[in-house]
Protein backbone atom coordinates (compact mmCIF):
# COMPACT_ATOMS: atom_id res chain seq x y z
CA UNK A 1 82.43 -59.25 -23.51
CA UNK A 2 81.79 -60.25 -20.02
CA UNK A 3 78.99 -62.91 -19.14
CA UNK A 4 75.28 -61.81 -19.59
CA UNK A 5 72.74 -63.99 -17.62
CA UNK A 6 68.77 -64.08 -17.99
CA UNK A 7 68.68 -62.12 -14.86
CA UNK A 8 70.87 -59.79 -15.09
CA UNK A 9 68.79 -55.74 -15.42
CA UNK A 10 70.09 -54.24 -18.72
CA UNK A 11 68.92 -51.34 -20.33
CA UNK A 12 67.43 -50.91 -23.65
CA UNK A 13 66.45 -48.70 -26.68
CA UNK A 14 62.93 -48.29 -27.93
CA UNK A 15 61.99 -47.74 -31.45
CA UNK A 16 62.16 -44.25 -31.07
CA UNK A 17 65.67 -44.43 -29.51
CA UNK A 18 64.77 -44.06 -26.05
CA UNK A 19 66.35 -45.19 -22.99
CA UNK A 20 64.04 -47.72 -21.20
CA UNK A 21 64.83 -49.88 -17.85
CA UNK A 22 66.88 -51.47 -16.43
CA UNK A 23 64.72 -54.80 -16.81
CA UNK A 24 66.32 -58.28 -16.64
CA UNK A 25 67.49 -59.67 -19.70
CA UNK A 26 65.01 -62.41 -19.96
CA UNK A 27 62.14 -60.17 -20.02
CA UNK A 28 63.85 -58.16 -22.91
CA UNK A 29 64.37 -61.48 -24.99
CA UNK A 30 60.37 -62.55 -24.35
CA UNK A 31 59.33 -59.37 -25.96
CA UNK A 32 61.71 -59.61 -28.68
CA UNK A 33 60.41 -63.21 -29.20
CA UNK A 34 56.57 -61.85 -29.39
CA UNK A 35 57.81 -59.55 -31.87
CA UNK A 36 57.11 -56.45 -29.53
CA UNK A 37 61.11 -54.79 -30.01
CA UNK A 38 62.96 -56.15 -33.03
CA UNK A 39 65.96 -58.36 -32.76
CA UNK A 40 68.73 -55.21 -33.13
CA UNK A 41 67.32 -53.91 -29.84
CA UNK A 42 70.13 -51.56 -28.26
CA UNK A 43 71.49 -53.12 -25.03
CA UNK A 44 73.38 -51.82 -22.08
CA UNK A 45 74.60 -53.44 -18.93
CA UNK A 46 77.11 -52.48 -16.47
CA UNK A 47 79.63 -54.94 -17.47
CA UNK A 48 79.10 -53.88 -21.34
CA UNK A 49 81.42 -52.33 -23.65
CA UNK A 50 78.88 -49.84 -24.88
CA UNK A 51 75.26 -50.05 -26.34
CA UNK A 52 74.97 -53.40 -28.34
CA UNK A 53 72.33 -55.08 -30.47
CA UNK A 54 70.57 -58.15 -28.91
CA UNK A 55 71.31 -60.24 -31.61
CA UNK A 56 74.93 -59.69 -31.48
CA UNK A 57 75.63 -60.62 -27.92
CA UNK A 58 77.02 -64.03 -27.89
CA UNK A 59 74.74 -64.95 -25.10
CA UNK A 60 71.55 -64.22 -26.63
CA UNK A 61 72.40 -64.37 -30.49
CA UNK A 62 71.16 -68.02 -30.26
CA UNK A 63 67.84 -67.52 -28.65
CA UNK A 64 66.85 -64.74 -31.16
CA UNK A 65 65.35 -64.95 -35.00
CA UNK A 66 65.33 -62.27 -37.32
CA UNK A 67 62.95 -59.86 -36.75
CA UNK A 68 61.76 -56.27 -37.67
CA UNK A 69 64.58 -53.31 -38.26
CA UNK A 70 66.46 -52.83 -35.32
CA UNK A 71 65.66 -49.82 -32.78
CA UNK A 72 67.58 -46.70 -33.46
CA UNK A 73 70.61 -46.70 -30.13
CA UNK A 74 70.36 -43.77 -28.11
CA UNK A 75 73.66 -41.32 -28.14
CA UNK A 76 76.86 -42.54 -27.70
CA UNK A 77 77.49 -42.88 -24.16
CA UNK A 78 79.30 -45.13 -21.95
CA UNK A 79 76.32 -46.14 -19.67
CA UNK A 80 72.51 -45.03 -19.60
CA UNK A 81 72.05 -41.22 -18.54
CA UNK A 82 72.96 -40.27 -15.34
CA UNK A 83 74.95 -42.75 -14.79
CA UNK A 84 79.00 -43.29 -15.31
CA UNK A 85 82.03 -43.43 -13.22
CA UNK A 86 81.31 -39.66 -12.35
CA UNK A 87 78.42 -41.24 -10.39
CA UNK A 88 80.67 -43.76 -9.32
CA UNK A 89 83.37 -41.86 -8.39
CA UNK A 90 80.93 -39.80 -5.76
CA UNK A 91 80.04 -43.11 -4.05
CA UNK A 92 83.59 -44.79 -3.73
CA UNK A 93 83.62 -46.15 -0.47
CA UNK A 94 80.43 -46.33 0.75
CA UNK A 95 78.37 -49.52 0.67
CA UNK A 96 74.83 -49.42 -0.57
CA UNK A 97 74.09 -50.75 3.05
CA UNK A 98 75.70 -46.99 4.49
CA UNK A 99 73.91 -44.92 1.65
CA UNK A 100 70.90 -46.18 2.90
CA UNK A 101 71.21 -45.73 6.30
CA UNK A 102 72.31 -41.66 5.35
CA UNK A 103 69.27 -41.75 3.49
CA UNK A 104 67.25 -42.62 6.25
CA UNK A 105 68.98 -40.54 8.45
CA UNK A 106 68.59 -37.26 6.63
CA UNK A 107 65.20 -38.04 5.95
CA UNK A 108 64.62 -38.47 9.76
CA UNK A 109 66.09 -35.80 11.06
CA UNK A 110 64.53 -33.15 8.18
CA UNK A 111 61.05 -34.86 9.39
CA UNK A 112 62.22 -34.06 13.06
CA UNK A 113 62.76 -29.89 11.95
CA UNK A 114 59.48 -29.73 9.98
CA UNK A 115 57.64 -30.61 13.33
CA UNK A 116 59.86 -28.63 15.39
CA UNK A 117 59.22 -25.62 13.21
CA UNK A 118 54.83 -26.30 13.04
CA UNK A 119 54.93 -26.63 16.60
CA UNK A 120 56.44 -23.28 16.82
CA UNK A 121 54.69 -21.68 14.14
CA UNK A 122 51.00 -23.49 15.18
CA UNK A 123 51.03 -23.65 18.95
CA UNK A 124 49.48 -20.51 20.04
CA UNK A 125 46.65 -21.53 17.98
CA UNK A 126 46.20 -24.88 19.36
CA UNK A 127 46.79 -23.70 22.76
CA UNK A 128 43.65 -20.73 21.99
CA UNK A 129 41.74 -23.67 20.70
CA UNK A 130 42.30 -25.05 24.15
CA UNK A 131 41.16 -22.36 25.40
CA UNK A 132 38.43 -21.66 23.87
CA UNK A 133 36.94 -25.24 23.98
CA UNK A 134 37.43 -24.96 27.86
CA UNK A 135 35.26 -21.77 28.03
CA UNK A 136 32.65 -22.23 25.39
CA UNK A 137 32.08 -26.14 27.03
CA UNK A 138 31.33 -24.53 30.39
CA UNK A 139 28.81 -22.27 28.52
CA UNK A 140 30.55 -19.27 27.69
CA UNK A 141 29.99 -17.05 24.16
CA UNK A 142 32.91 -15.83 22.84
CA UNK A 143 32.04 -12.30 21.81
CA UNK A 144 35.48 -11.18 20.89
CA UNK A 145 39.03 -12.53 19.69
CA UNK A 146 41.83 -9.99 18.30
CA UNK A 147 45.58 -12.13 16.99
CA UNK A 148 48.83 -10.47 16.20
CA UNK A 149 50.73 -12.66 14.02
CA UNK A 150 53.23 -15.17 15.52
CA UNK A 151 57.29 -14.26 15.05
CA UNK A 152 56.77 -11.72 12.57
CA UNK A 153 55.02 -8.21 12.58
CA UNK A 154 51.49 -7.08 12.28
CA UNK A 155 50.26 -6.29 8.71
CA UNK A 156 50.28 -2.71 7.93
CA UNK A 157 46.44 -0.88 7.43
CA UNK A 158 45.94 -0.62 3.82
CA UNK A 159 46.65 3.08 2.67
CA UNK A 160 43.52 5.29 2.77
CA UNK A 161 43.25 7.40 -0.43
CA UNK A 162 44.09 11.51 -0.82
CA UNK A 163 40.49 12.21 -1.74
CA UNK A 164 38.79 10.48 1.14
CA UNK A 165 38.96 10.89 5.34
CA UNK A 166 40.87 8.78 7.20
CA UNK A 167 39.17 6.62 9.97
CA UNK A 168 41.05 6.24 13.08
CA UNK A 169 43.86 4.01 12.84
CA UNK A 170 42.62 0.07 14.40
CA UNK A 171 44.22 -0.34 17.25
CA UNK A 172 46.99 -3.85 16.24
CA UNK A 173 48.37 -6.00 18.81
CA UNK A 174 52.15 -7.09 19.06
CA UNK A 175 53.23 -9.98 17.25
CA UNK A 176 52.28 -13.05 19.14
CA UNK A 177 49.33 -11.31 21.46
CA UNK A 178 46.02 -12.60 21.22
CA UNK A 179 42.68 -10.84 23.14
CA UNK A 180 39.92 -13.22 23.81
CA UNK A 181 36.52 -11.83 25.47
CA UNK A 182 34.09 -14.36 26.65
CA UNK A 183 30.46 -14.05 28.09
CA UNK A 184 28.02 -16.25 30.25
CA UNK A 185 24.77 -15.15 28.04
CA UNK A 186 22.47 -15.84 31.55
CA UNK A 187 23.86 -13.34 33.91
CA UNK A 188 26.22 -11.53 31.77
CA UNK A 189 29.34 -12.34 33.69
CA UNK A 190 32.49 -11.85 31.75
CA UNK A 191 35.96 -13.20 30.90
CA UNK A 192 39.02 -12.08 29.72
CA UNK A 193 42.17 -13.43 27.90
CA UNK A 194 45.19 -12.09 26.82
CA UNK A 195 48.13 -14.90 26.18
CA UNK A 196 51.55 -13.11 24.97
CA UNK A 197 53.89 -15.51 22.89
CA UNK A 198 57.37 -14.51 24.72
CA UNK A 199 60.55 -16.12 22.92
CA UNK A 200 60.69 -13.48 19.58
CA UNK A 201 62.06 -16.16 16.91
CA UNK A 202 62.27 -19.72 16.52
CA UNK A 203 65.77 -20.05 17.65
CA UNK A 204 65.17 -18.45 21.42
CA UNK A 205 61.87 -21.22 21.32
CA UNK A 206 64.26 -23.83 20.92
CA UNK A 207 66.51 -23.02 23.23
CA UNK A 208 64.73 -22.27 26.11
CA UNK A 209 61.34 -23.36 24.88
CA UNK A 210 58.08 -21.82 24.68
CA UNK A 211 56.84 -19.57 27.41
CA UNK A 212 54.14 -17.32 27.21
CA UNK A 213 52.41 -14.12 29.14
CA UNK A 214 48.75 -15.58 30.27
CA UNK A 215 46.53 -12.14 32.00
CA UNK A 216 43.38 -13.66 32.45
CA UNK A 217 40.29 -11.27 33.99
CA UNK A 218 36.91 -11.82 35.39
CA UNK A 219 34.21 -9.25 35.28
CA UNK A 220 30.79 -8.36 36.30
CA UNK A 221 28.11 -5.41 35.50
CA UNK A 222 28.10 -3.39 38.77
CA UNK A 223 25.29 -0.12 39.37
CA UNK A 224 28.09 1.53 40.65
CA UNK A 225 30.67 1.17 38.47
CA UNK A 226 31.12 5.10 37.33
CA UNK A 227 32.06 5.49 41.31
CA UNK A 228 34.46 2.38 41.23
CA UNK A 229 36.06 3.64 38.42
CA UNK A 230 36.90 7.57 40.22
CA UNK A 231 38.08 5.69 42.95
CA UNK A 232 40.37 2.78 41.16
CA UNK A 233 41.87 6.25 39.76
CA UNK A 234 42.83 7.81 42.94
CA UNK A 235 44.56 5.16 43.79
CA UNK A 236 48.36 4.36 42.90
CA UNK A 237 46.99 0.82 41.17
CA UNK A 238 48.82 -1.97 39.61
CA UNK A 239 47.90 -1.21 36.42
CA UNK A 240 50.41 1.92 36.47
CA UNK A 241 53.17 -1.12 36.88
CA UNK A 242 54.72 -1.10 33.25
CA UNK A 243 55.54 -5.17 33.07
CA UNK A 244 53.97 -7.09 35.89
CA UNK A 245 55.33 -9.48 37.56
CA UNK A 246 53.47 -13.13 38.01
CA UNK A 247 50.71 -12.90 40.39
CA UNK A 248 49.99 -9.14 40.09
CA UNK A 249 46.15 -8.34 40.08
CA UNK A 250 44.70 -5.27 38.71
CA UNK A 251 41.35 -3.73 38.84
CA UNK A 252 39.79 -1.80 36.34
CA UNK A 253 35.73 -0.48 35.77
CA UNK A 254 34.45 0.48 32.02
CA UNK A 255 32.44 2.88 33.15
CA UNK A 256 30.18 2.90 29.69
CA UNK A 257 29.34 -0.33 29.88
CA UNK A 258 29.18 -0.41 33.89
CA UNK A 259 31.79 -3.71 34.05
CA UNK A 260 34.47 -4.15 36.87
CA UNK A 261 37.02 -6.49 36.59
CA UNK A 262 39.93 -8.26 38.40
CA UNK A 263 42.74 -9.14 36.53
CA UNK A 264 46.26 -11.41 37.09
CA UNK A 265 49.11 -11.60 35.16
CA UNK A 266 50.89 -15.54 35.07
CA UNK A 267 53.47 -16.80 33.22
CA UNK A 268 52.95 -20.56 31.55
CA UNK A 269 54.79 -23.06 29.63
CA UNK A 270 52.59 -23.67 26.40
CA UNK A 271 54.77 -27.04 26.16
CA UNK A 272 52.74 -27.87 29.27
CA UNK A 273 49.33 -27.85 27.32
CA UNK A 274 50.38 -28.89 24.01
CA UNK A 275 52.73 -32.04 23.17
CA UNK A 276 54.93 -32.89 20.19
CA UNK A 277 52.08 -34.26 18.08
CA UNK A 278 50.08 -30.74 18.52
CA UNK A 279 47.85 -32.56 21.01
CA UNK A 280 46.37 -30.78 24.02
CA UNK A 281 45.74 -31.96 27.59
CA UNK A 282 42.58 -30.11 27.68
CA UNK A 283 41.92 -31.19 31.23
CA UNK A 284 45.50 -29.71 32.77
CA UNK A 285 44.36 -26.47 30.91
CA UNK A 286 40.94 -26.34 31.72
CA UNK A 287 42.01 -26.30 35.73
CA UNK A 288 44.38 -23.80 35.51
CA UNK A 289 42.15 -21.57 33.46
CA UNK A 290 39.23 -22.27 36.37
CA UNK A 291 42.22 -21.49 39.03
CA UNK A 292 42.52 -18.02 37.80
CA UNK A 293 38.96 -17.44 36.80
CA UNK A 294 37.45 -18.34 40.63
CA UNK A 295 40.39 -16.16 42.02
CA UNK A 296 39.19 -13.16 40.05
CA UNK A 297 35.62 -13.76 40.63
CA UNK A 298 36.74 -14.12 44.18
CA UNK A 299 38.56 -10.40 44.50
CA UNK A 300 35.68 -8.59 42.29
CA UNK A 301 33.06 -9.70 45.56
CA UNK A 302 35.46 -9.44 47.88
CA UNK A 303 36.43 -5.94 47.21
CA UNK A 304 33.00 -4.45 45.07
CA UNK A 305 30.15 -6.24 46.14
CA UNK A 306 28.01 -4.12 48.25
């Protein structure tokens, strides 16, 4: 039997044959001595044989009395469970130092994909948030917001029952889209914002990032919107064009609720707004956002105010 120090961790057997540790040796003989585990206790080391009474290891027969029956020795095995040369044979060759820096490693990088993957699945709504904050600080309302879910399609409408009428179907945007309406509550000015999620999985996102479709309109109540609105439809208008391109304005007039508005279609880089850590420079977005607003605002006087 090879040497057994005071320090070195064994394993032992409680009364109810239980495998308990590894604790150093010396701490097992103290509680034998205060007559907490009999004398018989069921040891196991690395160097050991097998499972072997304390009182019949050479090195600790001496220090130990007789005591209360001995604890019954967990099954026959050659080590405690879950270990052997099974477990030993699957780490030949690497030093604890290497299985520890794997360890580390795998950990990292698995940290690295779970933020990857809730920055793509989180910032559209951190990027709205943005949004939002911008207009609602100013001392807009927001009056309106529709979402389509991110990388995945839009719930289907529940199923309407035989015996009942069907209401018209609610119009659902495209996965990714999300309408915002805001209003100024003093004059009744009003703004408009569409932002389109572009890359259609995770894997186009990270390869060549986020990008996103940003229409953003500006509108005001004009008396003579119902004559805007014949005339916008006479005319071969942008909003025929079936995918803008960046920069395109387009007019429109609700005629019902008297409104004419300028729009533009941009294309942004979300990873502009929002870093790594899901913060967002709220400043960079709340220019850009007053860019396009004082543009619109600009075209709706330029071209309807009378």
């Amino acid at each position: 039997m090879s040497s057994l120090t005071p320090e070195t961790p064994v394993h032992w057997a409680d009364a109810a044959g239980g495998q308990q540790g590894p604790t150093p040796a010396a701490e097992v003989i103290d509680r034998i001595r205060r007559g907490e585990l009999p004398p018989g206790t069921a040891l196991w080391w690395p160097s050991a044989p097998g499972w072997t009474p304390a009182d019949q290891v050479p090195e600790l027969a001496a220090q130990l009395g007789g005591g209360a029956p001995a604890a019954a020795a967990p099954p026959a095995t050659a080590g405690p469970v879950g270990g052997g040369h099974a477990t030993d044979a699957l780490m030949d060759g690497l030093s604890d130092q290497q299985l520890d820096d794997e360890f580390i490693a795998l950990i990292d990088r698995s940290w690295a994909m779970y933020k990857e993957t809730e920055k793509a699945t989180t910032i559209d709504e951190v990027l709205l948030g943005g949004i939002i904050t911008a207009m609602v600080d100013s001392g807009f309302v927001m009056i309106d917001i529709t979402s389509g879910s991110l990388f995945g399609a839009a719930a289907a409408p529940a199923p309407v029952p035989a015996t009942t009428t069907a209401a018209p179907p609610v119009p659902t945007l495209p996965a990714g889209t999300h309408d915002l309406r805001f209003e100024v509550p003093t004059t009744g000015a009003r703004v408009t914002v569409t932002l389109h999620h572009l890359p259609p999985d995770l894997a186009s996102a990270s390869v060549i990032g986020h990008r996103a479709r940003l229409e953003v309109g500006y509108g005001e109540r004009l008396g003579n919107a119902g004559q805007i609105g014949q005339a916008l439809r006479s005319e071969v208008a942008s909003a025929f064009v079936a995918a803008p391109e960046p920069g395109t304005v387009s007019f429109d007039a609700d005629i019902s609720s008297g409104y004419v508005y300028a729009s533009i279609d941009v294309l942004v880089e979300p990873d502009r707004y929002v870093d790594d850590s899901l913060t967002i420079d709220h400043d960079l977005l709340r220019r850009h956002i007053a860019a396009l607003v004082h543009t619109m605002r600009t075209f709706v006087h330029t071209r309807f105010a009378s």
